[in-house]
Protein backbone atom coordinates (compact mmCIF):
# COMPACT_ATOMS: atom_id res chain seq x y z
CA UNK A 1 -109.37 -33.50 -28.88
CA UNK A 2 -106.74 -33.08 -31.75
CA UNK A 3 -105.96 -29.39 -32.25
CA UNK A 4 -104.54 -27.89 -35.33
CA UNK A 5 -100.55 -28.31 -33.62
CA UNK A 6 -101.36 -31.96 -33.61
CA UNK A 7 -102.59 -32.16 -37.03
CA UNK A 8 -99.68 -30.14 -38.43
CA UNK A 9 -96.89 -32.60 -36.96
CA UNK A 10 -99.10 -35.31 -37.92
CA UNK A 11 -98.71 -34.39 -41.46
CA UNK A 12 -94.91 -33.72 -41.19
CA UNK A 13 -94.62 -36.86 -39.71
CA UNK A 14 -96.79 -38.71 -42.60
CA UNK A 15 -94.71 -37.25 -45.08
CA UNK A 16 -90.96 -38.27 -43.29
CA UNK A 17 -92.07 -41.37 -43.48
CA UNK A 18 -93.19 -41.57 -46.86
CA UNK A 19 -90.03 -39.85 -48.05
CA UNK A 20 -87.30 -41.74 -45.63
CA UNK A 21 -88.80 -45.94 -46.71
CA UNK A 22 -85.09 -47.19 -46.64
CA UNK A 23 -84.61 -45.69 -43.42
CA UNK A 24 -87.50 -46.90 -41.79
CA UNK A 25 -86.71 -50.29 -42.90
CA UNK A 26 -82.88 -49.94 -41.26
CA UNK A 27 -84.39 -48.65 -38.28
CA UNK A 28 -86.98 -51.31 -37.83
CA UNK A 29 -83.80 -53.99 -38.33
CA UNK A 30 -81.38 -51.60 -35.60
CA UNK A 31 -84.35 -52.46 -32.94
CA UNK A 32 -83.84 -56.56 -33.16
CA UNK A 33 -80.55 -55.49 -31.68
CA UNK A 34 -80.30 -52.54 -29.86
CA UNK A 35 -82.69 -51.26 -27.70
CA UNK A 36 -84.56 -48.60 -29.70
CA UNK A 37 -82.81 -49.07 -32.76
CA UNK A 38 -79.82 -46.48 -31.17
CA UNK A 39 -76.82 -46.56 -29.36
CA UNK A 40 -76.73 -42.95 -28.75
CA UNK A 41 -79.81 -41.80 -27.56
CA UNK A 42 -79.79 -37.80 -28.88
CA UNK A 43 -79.76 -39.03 -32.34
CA UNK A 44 -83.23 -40.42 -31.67
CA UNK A 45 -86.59 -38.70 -33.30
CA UNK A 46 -89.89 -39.81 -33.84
CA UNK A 47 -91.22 -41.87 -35.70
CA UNK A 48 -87.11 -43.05 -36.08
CA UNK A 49 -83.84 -41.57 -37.04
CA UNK A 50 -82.64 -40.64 -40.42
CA UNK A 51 -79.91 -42.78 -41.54
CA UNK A 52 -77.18 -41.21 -43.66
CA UNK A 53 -74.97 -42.74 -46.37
CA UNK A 54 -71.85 -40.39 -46.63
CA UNK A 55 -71.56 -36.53 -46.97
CA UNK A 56 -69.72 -33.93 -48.70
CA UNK A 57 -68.78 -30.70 -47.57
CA UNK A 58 -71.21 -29.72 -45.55
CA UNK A 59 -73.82 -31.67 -47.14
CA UNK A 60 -75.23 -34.90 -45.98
CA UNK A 61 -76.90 -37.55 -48.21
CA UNK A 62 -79.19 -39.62 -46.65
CA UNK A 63 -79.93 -43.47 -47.32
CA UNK A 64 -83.26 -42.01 -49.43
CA UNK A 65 -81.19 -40.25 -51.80
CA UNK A 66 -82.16 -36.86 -50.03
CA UNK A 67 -79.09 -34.36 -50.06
CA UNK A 68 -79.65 -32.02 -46.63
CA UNK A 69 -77.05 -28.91 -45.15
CA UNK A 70 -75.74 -30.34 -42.27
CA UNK A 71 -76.11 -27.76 -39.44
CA UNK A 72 -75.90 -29.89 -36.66
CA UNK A 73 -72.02 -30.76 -37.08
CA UNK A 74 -72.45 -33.82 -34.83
CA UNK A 75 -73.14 -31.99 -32.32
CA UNK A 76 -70.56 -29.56 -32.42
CA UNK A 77 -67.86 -32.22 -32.49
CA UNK A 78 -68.02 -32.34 -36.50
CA UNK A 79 -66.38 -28.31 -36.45
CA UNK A 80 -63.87 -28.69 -39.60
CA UNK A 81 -65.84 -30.64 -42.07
CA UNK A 82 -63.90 -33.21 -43.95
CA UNK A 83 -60.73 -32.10 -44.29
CA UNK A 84 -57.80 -33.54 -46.64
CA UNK A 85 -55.35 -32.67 -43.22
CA UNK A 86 -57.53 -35.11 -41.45
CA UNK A 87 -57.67 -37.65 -43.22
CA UNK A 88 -53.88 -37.67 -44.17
CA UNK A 89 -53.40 -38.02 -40.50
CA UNK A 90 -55.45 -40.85 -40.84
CA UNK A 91 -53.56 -42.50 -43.64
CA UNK A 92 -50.32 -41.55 -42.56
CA UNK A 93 -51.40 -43.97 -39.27
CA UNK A 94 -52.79 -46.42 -41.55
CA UNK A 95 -49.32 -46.76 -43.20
CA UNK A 96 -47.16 -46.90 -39.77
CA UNK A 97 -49.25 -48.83 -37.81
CA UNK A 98 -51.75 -48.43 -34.94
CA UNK A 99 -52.60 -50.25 -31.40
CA UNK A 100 -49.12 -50.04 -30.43
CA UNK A 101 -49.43 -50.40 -26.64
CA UNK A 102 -46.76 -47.76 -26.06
CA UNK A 103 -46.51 -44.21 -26.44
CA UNK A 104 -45.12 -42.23 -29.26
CA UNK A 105 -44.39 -38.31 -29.90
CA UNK A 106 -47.59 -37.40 -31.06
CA UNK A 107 -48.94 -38.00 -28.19
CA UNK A 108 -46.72 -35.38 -26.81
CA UNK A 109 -47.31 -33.03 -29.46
CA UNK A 110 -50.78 -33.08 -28.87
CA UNK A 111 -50.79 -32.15 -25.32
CA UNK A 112 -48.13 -29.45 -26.34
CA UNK A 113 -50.75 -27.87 -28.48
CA UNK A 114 -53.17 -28.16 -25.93
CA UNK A 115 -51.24 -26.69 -23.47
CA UNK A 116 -50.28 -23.42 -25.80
CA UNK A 117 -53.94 -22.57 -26.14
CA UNK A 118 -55.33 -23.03 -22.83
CA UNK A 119 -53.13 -20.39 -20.18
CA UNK A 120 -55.20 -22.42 -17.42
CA UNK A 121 -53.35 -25.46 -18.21
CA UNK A 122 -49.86 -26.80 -17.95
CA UNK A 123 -50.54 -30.68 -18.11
CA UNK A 124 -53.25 -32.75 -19.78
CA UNK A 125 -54.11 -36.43 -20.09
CA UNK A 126 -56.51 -38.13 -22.62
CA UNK A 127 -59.69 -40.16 -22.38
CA UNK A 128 -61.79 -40.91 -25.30
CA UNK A 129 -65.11 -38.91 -24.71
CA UNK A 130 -65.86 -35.53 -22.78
CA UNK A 131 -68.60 -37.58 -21.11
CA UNK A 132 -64.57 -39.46 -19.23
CA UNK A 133 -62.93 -36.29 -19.22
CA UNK A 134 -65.50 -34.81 -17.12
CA UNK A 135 -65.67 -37.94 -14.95
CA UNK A 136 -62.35 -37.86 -14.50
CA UNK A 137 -62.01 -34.26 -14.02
CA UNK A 138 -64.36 -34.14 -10.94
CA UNK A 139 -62.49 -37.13 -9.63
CA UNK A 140 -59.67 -35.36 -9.39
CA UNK A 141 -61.08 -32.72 -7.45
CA UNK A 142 -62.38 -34.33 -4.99
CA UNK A 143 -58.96 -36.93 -4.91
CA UNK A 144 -57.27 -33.23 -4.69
CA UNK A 145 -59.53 -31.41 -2.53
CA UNK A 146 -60.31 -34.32 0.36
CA UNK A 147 -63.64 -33.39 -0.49
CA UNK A 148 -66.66 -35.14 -1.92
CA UNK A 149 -69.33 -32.50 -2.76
CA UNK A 150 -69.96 -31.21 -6.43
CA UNK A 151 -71.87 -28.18 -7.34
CA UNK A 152 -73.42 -28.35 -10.69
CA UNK A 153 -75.97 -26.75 -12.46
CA UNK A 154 -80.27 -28.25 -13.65
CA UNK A 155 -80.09 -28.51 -17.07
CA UNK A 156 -76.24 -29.22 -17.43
CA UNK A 157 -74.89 -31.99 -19.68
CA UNK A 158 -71.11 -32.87 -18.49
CA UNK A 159 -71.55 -36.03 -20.47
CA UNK A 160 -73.98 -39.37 -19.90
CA UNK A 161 -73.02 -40.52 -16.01
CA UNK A 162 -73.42 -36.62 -15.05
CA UNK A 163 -76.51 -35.16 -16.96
CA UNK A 164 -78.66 -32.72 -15.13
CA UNK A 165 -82.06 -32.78 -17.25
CA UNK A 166 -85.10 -34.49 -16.62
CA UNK A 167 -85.26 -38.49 -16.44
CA UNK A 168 -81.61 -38.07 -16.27
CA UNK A 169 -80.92 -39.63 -12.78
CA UNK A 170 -80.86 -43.46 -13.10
CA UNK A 171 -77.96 -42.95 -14.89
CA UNK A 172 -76.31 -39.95 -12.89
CA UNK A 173 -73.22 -41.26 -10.58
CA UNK A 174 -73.84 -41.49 -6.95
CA UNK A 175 -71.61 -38.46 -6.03
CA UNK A 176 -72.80 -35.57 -3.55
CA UNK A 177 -74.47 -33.46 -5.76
CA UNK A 178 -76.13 -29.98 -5.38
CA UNK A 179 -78.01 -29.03 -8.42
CA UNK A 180 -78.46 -25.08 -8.05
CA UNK A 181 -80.23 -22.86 -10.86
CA UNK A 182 -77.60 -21.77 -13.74
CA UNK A 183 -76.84 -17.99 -13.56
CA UNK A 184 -78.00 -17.51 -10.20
CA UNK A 185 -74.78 -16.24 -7.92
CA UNK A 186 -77.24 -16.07 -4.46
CA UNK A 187 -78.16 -19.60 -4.75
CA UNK A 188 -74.53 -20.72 -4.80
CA UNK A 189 -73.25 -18.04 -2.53
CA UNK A 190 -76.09 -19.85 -0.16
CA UNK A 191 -74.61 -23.09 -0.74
CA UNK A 192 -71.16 -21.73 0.00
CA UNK A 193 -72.18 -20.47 3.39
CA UNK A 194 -74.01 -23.83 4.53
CA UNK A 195 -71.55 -25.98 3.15
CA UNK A 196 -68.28 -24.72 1.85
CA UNK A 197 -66.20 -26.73 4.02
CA UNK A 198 -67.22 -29.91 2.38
CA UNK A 199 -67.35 -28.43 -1.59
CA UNK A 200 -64.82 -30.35 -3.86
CA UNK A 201 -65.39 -28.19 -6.49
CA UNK A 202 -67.98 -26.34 -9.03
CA UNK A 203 -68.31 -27.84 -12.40
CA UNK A 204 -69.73 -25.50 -15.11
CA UNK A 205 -70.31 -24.91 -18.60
CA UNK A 206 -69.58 -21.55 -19.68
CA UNK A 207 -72.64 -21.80 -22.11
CA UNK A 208 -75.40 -24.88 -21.31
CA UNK A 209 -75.63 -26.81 -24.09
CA UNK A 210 -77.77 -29.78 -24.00
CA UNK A 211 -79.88 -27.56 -21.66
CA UNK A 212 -80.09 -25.12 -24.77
CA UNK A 213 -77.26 -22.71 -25.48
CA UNK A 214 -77.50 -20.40 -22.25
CA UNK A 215 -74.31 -18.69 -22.00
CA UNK A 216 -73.33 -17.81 -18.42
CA UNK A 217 -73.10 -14.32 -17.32
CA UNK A 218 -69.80 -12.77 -16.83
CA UNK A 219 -70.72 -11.84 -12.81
CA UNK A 220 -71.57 -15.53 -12.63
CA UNK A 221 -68.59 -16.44 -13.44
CA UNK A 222 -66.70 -14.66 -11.67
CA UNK A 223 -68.96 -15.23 -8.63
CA UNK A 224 -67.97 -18.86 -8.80
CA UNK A 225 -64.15 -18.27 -9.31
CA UNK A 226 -63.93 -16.43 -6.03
CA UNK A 227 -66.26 -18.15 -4.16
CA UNK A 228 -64.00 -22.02 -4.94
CA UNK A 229 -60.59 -19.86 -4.28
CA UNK A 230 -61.90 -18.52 -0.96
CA UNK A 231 -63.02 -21.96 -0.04
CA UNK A 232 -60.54 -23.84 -1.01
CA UNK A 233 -62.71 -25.66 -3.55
CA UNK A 234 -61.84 -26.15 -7.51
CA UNK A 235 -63.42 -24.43 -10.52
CA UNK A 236 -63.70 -27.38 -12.56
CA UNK A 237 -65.17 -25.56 -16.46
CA UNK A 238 -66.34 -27.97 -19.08
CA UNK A 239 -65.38 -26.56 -22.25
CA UNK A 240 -66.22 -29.56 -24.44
CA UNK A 241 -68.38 -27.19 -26.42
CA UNK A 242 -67.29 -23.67 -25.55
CA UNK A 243 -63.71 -24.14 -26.14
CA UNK A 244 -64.34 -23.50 -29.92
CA UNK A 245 -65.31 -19.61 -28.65
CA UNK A 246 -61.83 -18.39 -29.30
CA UNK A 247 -58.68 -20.06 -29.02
CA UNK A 248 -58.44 -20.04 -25.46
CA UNK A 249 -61.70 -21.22 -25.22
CA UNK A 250 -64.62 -19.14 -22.61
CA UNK A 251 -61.98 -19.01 -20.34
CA UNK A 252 -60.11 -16.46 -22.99
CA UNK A 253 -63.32 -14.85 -23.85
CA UNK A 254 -64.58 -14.10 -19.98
CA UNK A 255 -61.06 -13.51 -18.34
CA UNK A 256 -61.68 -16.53 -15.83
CA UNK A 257 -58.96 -19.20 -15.70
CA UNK A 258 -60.29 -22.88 -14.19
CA UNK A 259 -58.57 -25.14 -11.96
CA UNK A 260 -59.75 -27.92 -14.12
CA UNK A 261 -60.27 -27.85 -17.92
CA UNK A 262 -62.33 -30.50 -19.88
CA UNK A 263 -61.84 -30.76 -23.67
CA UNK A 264 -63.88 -33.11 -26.01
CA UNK A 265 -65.56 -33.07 -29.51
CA UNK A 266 -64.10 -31.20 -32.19
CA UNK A 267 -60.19 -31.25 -31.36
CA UNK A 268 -60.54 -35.40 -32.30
CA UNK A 269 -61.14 -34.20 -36.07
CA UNK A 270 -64.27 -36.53 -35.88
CA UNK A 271 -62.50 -39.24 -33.91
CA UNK A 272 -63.06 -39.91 -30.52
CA UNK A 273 -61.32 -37.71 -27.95
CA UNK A 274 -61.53 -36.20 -24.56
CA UNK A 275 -59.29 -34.25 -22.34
CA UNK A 276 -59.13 -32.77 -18.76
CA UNK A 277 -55.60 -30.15 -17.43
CA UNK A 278 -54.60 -28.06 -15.14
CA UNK A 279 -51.99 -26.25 -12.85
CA UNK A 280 -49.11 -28.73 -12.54
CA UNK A 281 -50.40 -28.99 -8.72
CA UNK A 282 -53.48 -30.51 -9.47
CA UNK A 283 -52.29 -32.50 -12.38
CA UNK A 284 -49.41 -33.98 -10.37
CA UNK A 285 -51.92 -36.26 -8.39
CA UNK A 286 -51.19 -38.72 -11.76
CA UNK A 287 -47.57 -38.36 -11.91
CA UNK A 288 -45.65 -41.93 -11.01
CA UNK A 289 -42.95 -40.10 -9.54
CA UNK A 290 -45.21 -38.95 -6.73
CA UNK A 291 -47.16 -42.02 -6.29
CA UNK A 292 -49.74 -40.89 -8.52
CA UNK A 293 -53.57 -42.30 -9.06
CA UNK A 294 -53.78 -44.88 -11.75
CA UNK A 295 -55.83 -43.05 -15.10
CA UNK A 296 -56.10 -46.03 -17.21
CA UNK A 297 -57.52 -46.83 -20.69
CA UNK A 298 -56.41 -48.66 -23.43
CA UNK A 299 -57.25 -45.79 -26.23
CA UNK A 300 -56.77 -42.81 -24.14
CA UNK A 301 -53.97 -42.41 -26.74
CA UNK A 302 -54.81 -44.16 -29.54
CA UNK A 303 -53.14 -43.32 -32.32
CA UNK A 304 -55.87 -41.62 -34.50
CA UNK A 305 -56.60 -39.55 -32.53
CA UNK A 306 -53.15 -38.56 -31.32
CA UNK A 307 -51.98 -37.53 -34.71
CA UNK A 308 -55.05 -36.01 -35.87
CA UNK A 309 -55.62 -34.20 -32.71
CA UNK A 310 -52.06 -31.93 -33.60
CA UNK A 311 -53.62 -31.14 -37.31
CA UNK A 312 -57.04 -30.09 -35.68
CA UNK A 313 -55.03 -27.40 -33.39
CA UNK A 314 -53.06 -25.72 -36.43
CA UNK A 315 -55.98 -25.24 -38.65
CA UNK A 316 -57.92 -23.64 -35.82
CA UNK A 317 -55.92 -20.15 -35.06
CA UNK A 318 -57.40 -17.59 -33.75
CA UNK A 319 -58.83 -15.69 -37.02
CA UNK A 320 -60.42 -18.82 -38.34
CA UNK A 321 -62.39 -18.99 -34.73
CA UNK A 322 -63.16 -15.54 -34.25
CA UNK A 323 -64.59 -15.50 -38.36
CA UNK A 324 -66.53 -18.48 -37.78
CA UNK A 325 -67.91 -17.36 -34.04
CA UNK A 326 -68.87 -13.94 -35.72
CA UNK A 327 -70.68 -15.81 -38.55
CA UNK A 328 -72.75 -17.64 -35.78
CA UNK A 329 -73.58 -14.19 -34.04
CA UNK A 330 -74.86 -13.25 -36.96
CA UNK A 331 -76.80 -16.22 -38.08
CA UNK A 332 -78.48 -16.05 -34.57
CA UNK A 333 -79.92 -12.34 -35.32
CA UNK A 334 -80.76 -13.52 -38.56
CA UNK A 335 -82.97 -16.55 -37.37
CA UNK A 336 -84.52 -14.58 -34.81
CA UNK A 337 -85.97 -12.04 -37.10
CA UNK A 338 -86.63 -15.04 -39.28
CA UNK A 339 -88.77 -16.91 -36.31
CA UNK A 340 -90.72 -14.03 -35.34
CA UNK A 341 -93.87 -14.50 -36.58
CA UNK A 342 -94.04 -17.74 -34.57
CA UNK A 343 -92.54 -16.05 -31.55
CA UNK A 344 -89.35 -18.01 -30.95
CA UNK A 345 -86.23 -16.82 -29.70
CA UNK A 346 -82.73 -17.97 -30.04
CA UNK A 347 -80.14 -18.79 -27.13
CA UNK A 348 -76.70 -19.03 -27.39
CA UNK A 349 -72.82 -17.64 -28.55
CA UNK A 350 -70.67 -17.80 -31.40
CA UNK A 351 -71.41 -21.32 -33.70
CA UNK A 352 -73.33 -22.85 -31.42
CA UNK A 353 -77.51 -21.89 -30.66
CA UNK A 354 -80.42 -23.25 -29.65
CA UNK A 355 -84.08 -22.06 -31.48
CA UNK A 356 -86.70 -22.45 -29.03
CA UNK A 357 -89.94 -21.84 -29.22
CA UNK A 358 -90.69 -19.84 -26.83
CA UNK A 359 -90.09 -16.03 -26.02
CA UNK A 360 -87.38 -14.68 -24.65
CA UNK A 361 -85.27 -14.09 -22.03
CA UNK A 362 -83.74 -17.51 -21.45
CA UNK A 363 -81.26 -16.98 -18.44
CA UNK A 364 -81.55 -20.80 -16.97
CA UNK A 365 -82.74 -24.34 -17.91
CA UNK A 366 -86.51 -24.16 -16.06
CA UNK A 367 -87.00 -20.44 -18.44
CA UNK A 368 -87.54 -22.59 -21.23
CA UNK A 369 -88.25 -26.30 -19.52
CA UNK A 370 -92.17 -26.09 -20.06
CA UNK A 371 -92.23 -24.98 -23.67
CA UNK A 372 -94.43 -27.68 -25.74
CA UNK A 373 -92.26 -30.41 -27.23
CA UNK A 374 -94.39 -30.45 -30.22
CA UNK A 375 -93.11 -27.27 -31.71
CA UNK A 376 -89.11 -28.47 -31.67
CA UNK A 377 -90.66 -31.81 -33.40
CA UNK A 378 -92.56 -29.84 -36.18
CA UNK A 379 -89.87 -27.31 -36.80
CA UNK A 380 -87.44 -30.38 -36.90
CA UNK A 381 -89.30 -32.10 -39.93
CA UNK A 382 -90.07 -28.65 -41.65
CA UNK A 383 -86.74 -27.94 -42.12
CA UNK A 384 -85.43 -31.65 -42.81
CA UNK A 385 -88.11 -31.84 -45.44
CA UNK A 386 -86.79 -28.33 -46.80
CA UNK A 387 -83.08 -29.75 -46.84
CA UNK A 388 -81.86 -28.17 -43.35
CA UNK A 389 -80.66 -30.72 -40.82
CA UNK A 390 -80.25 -29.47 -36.82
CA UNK A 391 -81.00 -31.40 -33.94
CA UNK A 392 -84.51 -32.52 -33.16
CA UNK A 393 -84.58 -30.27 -29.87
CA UNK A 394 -83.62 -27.05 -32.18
CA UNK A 395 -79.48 -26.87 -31.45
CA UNK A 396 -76.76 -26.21 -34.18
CA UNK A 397 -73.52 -25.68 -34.50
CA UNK A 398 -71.79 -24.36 -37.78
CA UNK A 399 -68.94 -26.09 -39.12
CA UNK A 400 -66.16 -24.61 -41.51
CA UNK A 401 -67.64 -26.50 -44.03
CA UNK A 402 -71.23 -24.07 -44.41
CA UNK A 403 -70.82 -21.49 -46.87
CA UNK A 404 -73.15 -18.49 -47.04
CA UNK A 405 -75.20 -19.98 -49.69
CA UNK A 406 -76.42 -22.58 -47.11
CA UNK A 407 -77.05 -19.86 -44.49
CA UNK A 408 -79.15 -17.99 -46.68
CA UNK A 409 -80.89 -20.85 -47.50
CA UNK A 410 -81.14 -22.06 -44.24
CA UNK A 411 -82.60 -18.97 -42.95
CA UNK A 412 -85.03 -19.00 -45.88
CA UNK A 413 -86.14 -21.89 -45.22
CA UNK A 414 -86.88 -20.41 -41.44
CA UNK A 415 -89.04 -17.74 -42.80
CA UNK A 416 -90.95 -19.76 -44.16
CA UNK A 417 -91.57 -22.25 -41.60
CA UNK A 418 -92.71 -19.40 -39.40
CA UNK A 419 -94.90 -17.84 -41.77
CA UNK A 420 -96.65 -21.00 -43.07
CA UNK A 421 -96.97 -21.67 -39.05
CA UNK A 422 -97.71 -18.53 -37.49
CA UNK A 423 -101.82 -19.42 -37.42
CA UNK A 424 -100.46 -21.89 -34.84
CA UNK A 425 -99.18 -19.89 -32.47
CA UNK A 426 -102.62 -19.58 -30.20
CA UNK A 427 -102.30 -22.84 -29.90
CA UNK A 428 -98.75 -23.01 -28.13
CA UNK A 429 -98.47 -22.83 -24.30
CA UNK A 430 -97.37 -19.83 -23.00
């Protein structure tokens, strides 16, 4: 039996198809050579992906000739927008060369900046996604440690070969996981107890982010800080996302310093970029002079992203992050008043939320893990169609680029999604 949720998303999905022809077209071509039509699976949505021909600002035009407000900001990675800094970084690399196969000061600069913002660490090195950082970083931990067991969290995302949501595993490395509920300090103190001997470390994101924009609780965190130091374990945090919360990152804004720190996303410029530091202890396991490990990879510091990376970290000082963090705080009241009348709440901190549709209070993944996919699809092409692009499972992440003209637009366009929709609601699961 087709019920009135169905017939709604049938029509949104009629008309994105109707509107998006040239798209349809490339993404009918993309599947004669990569297996459905993508090469990075969250950029997926049914009936296909939109396909975009450049941007400006913070406004993307698509291959149909649609102009949309962009407030997905690749996923939080796409934080300054285009900037004229960036891209003379780029040219200035274009004019001396790149590929050098050595190593050069910017480099150096680079991991200088780093290390000024982040008190937790002293020494970095450089991969080219978070998804190696955080590979790398739990590596390390259990090189340092002698241990091989990893705590982590359902519904984390520390990157494709360690993803915690459903359908996830095939693709999960074979370490020794235990995959404990997020925010709950008795299920890891239990853990501790049974097994704290053989614990490498805990590896955490201050906020979930794929698994929708739960922050952690301060006692959480702390909980796990003192339960690694008094077992001799390592707080690994994975601040690919939440690093953008202040300049110091979540470990500024809760007080807790890691023993680990994984960077990613935004502090590339747009370019591909991952990081992992720490004490000069831990990080000395890769220093020749002590018969460090091998970290190889032929980009780790390419030189894009190596001279780009040290413009990135001077145009994001500590006002500029705390004006854009309390511009997300209060686009999140906004869109909850906004969503009311279809009874969704919305998770997260700072730039970066989640609007899911269902009620609140979302303290872990499985709070929110039943809710009926069918809503995030339908609110997806509402706004799309009304010139508001976010992620298909309801996550954005404001750039410097948004002005308050697309906010109040955006939230407009909200409203009205949840009052055109609010007959549906007896129809969602509760």
């Amino acid at each position: 039996m087709t019920d009135s949720l169905d017939v709604a998303l049938g029509d949104a999905t009629r008309r994105y198809r109707e509107r998006n022809p040239k798209s349809a077209r490339l993404a009918r071509a993309a599947t004669e050579v990569m297996p459905g039509g993508n090469t990075r699976s969250v950029l997926h949505t049914e009936p296909f992906g939109i396909r975009v021909d450049g941007a400006e600002g913070a406004v993307l035009t698509t291959v149909d000739g649609d102009q949309v407000v962009d407030l997905l900001g690749d996923y939080s990675a796409g934080l300054l927008g285009r900037r004229p800094e960036v891209a003379e970084a780029v040219r200035g690399v274009l004019d001396r060369g790149w590929g050098y196969g050595a190593m050069g000061e910017p480099e150096t600069a680079f991991a200088r900046a780093l290390v000024e913002r982040f008190v937790s660490v002293d020494q970095v090195r450089f991969t080219n996604s978070g998804s190696e950082a955080d590979l790398m970083a739990v590596l390390t931990a259990r090189h340092v440690s002698g241990r091989d067991r990893v705590v982590v969290f359902d519904g984390a995302y520390h990157g494709g070969p360690m993803t915690f949501l459903p359908g996830s595993a095939p693709l999960r490395v074979p370490f020794d996981f235990a995959v404990l509920p997020y925010n709950d300090t008795a299920a890891v103190e239990a853990e501790f107890t049974s097994c704290g001997d053989e614990i490498a470390c805990v590896l955490v994101e201050p906020m979930l982010g794929a698994g929708g924009c739960i922050p952690a609780s301060p006692a959480f965190l702390s909980a796990l800080r003192s339960l690694t130091r008094a077992h001799g374990s390592l707080l690994v945090m994975d601040e690919v996302m939440t690093s953008r919360l202040a300049v110091g990152g979540a470990q500024q804004v809760y007080g807790i310093h890691a023993d680990l720190t994984v960077l990613g996303k935004y502090f590339g410029g747009g370019l591909s970029f991952g990081a992992f530091g720490g004490s000069r202890h831990v990080m000395a396991a890769f220093d020749p002079a002590q018969g460090g490990l091998t970290h190889g990879g032929t980009f780790n510091n390419n030189a894009f992203t190596m001279a780009v990376g040290s413009a990135v970290t001077e145009l994001l000082d500590a006002d500029t992050l705390k004006r854009l963090n309390e511009r997300g705080d209060r686009l999140r009241d906004q869109l909850a008043q906004a969503m009311a009348p279809v009874g969704f709440c919305v998770t997260g901190v700072g730039s970066m939320m989640t609007i899911r549709p269902a009620p609140g209070p979302v303290e872990r993944w499985s709070d929110i893990a039943g809710v009926d996919p069918r809503w995030r699809r339908l609110l997806f092409h509402d706004l799309l169609a009304r010139g508001y692009y976010i992620a298909e499972r309801g996550y954005l992440a404001l750039s410097l680029a948004l002005t308050e003209q697309h906010l109040d637009g955006f939230i407009a366009a909200a409203r009205a999604f949840a009052e055109e929709h609010a007959d549906l609601v007896a129809s969602r699961p509760r």
